[in-house]
C-alpha atoms as a PDB file:
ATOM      1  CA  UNK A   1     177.417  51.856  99.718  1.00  0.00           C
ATOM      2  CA  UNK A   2     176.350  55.030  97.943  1.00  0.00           C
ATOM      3  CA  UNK A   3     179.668  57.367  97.448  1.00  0.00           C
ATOM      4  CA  UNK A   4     177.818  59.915  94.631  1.00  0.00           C
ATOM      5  CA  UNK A   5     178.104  63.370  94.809  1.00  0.00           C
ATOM      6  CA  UNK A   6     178.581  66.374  93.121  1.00  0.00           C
ATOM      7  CA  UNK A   7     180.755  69.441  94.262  1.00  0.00           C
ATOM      8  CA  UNK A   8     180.416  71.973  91.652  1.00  0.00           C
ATOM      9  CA  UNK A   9     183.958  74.004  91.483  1.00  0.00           C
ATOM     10  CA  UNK A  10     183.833  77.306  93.256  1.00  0.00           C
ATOM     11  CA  UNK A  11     183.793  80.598  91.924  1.00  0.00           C
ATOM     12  CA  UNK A  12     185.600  82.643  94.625  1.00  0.00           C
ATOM     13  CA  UNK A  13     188.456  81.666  96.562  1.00  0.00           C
ATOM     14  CA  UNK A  14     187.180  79.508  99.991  1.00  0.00           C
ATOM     15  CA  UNK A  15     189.914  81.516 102.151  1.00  0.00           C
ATOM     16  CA  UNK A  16     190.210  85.385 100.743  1.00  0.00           C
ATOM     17  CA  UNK A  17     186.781  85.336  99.295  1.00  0.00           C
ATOM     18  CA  UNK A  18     187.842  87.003  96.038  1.00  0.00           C
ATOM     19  CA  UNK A  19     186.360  86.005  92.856  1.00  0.00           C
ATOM     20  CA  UNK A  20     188.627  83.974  90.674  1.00  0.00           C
ATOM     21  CA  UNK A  21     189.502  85.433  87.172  1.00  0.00           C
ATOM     22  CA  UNK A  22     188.992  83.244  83.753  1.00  0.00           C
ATOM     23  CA  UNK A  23     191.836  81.116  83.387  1.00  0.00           C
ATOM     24  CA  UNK A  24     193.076  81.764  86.718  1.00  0.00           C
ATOM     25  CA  UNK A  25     195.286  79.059  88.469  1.00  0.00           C
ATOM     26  CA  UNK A  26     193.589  77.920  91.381  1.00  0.00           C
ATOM     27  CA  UNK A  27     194.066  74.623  94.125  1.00  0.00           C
ATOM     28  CA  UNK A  28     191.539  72.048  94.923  1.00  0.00           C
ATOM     29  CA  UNK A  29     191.736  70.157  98.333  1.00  0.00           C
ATOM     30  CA  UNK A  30     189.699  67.260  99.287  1.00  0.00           C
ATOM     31  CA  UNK A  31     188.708  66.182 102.951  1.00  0.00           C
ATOM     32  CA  UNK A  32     186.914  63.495 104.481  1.00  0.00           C
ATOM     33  CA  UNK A  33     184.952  64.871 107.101  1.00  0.00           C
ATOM     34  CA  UNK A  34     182.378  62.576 108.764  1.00  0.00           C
ATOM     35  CA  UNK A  35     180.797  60.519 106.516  1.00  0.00           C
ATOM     36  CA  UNK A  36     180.976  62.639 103.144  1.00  0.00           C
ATOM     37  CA  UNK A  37     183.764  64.632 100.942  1.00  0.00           C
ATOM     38  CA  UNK A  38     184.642  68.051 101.079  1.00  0.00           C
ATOM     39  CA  UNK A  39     186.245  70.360  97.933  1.00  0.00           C
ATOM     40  CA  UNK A  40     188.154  73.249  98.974  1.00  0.00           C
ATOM     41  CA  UNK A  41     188.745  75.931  96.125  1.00  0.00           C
ATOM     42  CA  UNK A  42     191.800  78.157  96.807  1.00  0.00           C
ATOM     43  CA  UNK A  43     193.696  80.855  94.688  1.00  0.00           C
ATOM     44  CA  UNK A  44     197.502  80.176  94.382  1.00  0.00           C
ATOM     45  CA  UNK A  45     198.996  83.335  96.695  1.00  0.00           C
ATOM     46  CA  UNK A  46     196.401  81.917  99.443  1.00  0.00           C
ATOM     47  CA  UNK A  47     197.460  78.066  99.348  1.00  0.00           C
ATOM     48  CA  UNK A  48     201.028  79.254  99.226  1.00  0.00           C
ATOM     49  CA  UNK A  49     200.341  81.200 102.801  1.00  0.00           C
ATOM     50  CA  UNK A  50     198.117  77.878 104.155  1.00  0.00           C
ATOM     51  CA  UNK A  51     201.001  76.049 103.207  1.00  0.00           C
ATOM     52  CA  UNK A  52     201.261  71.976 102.765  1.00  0.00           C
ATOM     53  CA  UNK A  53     197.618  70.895 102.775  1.00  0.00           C
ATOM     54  CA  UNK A  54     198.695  67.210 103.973  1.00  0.00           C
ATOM     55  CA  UNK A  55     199.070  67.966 107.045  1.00  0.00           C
ATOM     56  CA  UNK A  56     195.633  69.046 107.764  1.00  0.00           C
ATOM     57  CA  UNK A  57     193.301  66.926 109.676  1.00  0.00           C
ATOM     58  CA  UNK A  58     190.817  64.731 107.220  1.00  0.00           C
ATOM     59  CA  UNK A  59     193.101  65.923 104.059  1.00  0.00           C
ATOM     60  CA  UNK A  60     192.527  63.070 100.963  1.00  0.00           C
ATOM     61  CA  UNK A  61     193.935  64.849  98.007  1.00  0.00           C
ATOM     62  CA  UNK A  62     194.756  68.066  95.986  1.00  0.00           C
ATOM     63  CA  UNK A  63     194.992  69.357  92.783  1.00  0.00           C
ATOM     64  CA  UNK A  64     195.631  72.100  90.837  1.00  0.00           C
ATOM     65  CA  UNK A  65     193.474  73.871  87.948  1.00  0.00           C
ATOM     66  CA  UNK A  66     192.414  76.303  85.946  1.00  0.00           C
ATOM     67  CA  UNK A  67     189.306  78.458  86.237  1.00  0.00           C
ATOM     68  CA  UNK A  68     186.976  78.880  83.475  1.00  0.00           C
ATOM     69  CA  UNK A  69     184.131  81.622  83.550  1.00  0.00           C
ATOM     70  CA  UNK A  70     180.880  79.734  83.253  1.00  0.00           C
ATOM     71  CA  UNK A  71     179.157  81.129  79.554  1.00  0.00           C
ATOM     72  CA  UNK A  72     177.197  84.006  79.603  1.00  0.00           C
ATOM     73  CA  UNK A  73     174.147  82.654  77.526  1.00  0.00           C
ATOM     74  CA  UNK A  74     172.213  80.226  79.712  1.00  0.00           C
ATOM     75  CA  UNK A  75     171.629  76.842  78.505  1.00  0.00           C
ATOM     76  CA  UNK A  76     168.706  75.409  76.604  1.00  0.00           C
ATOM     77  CA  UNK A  77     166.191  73.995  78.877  1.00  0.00           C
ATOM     78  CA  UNK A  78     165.191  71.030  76.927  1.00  0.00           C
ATOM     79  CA  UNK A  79     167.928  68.964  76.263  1.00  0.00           C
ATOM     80  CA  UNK A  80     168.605  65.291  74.690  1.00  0.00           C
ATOM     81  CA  UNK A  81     169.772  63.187  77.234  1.00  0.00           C
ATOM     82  CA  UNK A  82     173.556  62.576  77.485  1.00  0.00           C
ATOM     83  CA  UNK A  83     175.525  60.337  79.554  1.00  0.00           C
ATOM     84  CA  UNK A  84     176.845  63.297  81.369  1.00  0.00           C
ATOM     85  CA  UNK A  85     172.727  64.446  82.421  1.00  0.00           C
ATOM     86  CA  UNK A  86     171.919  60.757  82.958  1.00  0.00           C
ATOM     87  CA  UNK A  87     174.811  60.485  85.610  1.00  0.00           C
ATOM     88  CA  UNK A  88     174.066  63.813  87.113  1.00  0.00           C
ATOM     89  CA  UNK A  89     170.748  62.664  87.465  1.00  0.00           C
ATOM     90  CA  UNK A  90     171.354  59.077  88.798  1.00  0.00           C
ATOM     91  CA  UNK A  91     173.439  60.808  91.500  1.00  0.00           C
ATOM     92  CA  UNK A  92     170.317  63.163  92.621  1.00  0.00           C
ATOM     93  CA  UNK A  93     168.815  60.169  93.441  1.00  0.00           C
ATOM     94  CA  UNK A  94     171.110  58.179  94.549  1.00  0.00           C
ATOM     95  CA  UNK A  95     169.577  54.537  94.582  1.00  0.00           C
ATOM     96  CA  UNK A  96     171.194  51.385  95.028  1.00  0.00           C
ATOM     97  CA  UNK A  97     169.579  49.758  92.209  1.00  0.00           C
ATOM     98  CA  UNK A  98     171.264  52.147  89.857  1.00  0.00           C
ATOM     99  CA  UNK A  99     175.203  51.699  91.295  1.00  0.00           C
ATOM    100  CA  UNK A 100     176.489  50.128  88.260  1.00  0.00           C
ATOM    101  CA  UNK A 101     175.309  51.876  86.027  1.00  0.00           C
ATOM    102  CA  UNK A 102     176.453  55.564  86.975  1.00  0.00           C
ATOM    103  CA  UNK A 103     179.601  53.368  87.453  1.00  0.00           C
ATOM    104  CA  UNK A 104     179.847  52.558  83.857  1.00  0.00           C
ATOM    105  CA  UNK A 105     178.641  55.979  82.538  1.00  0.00           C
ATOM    106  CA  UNK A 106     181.545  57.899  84.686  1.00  0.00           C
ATOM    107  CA  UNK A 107     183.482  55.488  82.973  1.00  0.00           C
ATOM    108  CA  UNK A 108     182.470  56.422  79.873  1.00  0.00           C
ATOM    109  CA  UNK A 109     182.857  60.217  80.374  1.00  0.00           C
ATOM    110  CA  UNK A 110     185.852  59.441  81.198  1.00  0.00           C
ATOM    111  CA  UNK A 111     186.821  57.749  78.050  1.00  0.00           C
ATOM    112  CA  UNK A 112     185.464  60.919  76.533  1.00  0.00           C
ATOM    113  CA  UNK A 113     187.803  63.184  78.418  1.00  0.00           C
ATOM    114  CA  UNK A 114     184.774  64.733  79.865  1.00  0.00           C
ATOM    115  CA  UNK A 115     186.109  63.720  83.306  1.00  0.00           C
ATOM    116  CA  UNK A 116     189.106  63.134  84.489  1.00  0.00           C
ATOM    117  CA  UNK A 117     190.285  60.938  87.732  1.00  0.00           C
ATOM    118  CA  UNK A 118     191.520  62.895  90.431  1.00  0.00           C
ATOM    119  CA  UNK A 119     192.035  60.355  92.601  1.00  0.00           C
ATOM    120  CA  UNK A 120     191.502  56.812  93.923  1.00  0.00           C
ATOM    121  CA  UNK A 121     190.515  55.966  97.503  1.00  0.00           C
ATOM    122  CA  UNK A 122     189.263  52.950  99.753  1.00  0.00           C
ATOM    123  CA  UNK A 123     186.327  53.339 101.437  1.00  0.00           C
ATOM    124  CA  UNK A 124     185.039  50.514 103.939  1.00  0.00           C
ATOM    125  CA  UNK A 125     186.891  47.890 101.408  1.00  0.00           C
ATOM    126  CA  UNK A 126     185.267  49.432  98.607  1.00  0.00           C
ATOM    127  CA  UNK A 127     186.874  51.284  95.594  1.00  0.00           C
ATOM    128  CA  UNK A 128     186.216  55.177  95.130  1.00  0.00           C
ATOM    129  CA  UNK A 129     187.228  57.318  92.332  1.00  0.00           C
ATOM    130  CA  UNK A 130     187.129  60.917  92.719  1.00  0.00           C
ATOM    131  CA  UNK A 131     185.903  62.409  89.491  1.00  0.00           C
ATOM    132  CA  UNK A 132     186.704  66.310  88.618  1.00  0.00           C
ATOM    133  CA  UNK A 133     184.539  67.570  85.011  1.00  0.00           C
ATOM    134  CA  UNK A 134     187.297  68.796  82.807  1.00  0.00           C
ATOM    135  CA  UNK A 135     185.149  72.023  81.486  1.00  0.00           C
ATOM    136  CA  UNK A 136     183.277  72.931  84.826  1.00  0.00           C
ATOM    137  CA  UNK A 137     185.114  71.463  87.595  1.00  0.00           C
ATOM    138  CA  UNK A 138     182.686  69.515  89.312  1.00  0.00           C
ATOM    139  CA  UNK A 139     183.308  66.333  91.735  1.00  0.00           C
ATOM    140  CA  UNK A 140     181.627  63.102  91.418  1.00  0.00           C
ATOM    141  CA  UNK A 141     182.871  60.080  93.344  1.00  0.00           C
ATOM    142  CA  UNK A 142     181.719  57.338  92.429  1.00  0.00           C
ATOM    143  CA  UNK A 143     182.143  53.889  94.141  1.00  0.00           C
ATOM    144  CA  UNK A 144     183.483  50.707  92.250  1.00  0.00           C
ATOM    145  CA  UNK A 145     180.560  47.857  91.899  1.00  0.00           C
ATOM    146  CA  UNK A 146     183.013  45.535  91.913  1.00  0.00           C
ATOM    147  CA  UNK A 147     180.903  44.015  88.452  1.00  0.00           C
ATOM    148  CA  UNK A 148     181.524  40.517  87.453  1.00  0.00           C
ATOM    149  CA  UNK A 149     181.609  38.885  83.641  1.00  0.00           C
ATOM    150  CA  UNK A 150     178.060  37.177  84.376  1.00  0.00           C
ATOM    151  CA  UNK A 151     176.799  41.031  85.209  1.00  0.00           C
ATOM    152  CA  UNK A 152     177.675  42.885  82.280  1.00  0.00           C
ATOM    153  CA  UNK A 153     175.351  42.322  79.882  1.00  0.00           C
ATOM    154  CA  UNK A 154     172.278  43.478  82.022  1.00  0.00           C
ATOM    155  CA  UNK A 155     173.991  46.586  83.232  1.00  0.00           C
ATOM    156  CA  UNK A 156     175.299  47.446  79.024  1.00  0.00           C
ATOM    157  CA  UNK A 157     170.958  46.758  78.868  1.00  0.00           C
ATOM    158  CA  UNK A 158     170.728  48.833  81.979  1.00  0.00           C
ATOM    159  CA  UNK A 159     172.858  51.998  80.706  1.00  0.00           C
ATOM    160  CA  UNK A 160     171.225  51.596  76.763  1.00  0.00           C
ATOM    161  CA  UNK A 161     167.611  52.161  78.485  1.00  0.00           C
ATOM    162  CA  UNK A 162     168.852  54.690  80.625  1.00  0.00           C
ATOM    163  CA  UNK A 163     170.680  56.458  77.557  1.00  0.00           C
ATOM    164  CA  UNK A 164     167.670  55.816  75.249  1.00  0.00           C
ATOM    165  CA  UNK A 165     164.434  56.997  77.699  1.00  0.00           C
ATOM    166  CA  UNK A 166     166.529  58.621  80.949  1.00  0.00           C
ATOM    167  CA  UNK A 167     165.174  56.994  84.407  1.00  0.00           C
ATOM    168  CA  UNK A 168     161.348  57.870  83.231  1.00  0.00           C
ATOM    169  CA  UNK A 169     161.026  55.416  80.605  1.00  0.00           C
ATOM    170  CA  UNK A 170     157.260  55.074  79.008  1.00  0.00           C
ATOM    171  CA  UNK A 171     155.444  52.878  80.436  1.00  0.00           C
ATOM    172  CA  UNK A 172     155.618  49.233  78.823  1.00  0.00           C
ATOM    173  CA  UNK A 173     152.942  47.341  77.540  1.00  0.00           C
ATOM    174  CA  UNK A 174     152.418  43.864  78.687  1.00  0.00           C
ATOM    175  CA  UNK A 175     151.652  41.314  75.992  1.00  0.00           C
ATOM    176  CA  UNK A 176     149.088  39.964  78.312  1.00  0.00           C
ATOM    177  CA  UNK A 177     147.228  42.912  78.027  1.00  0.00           C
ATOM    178  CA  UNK A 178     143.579  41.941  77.526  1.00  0.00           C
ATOM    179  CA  UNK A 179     141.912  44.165  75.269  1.00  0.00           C
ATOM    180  CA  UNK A 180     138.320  45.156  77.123  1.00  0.00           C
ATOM    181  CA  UNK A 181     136.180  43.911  74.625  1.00  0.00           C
ATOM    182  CA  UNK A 182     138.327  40.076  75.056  1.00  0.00           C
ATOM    183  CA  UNK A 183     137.915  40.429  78.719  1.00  0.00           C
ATOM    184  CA  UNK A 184     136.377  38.107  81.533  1.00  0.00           C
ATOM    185  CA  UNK A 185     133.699  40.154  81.967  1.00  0.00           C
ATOM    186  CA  UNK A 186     132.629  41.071  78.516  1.00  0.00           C
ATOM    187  CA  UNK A 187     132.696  37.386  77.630  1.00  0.00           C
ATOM    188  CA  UNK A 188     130.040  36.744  79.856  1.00  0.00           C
ATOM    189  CA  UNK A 189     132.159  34.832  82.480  1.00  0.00           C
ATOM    190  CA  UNK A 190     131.874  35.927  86.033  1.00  0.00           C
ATOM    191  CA  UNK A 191     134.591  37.169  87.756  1.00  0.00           C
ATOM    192  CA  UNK A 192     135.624  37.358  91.736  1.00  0.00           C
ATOM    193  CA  UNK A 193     137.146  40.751  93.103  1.00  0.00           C
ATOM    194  CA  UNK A 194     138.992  39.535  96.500  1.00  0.00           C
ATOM    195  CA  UNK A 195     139.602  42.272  98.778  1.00  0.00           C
ATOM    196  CA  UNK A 196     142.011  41.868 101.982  1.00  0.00           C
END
């Protein structure tokens, strides 16, 4: 089961539709609805008229934060990969084989106060944790493997690939590799091509 997402934080309030201010104190809400997770941005005098969230239908969580402006220079396009752009990424494409992995590297963002855990659900049996970024307010969740001892040590090799050459790694040459000039063909043995 696949829980990864991204909600990026808003930049107007969801109900009054006014932009919020730098360092402005605004509310999150989270609902299940369906099959995925929605964020809800509010600004305070608005969630104070909506009153107690909890009681609306397919209400998870809230939380409260503070807006901060995005920067006004953009960002460098070419960028060393980071955990943080290897996760992002890993969620885009959101394959199985990869589960563990964006599992430990939220877990190490986390360690890095990069994010923070909002909150801690269960999802058909399994583990989620809601994950807010601390500087731009985006949600991840991100569903517990459930990793044993005996696993570790392929996903740490997993994570250090992932870290070291991002998910297009070059391509890796075979030690069986048989140089043209060494090859069947050269050597003067025949050689069958079988087609189906």
């Amino acid at each position: 089961m696949n829980e990864w997402n991204i909600q990026s934080r808003a930049h107007a309030c969801e109900a009054c539709t006014l932009p919020f201010a730098d360092k402005q104190p605004y509310r999150t809400i989270l609902f299940e609805e369906k099959t995925e997770l929605r964020r809800s941005d509010i600004c305070e005098p608005c969630a104070e008229k909506a009153g107690d969230p909890r009681s609306r239908a397919g209400f998870i969580s809230h939380w409260h934060g503070i807006y901060e402006a995005p920067p006004a220079h953009p960002v460098e396009a070419i960028q060393k990969e980071t955990a943080e752009t290897v996760l992002r990424k890993l969620i885009e494409q959101n394959e199985p084989r990869y589960v563990a992995a964006a599992y430990i590297l939220a877990v190490m963002l986390e360690r890095k106060r990069i994010l923070k855990v909002k909150e801690q659900l269960k999802r058909d049996g399994q583990r989620v944790f809601i994950y807010e970024h601390a500087k731009t307010g985006d949600i991840f969740s991100i569903a517990d493997p459930n990793l044993h001892l005996d696993q570790l040590e392929q996903v740490q090799h997993d994570v250090a690939q992932l870290l070291e050459h991002g998910l297009n790694p070059p391509p890796v040459v075979s030690e069986a590799t048989v140089p043209v000039e060494e090859s069947p063909a050269a050597a003067g043995v025949e050689t069958e091509i079988v087609q189906n």
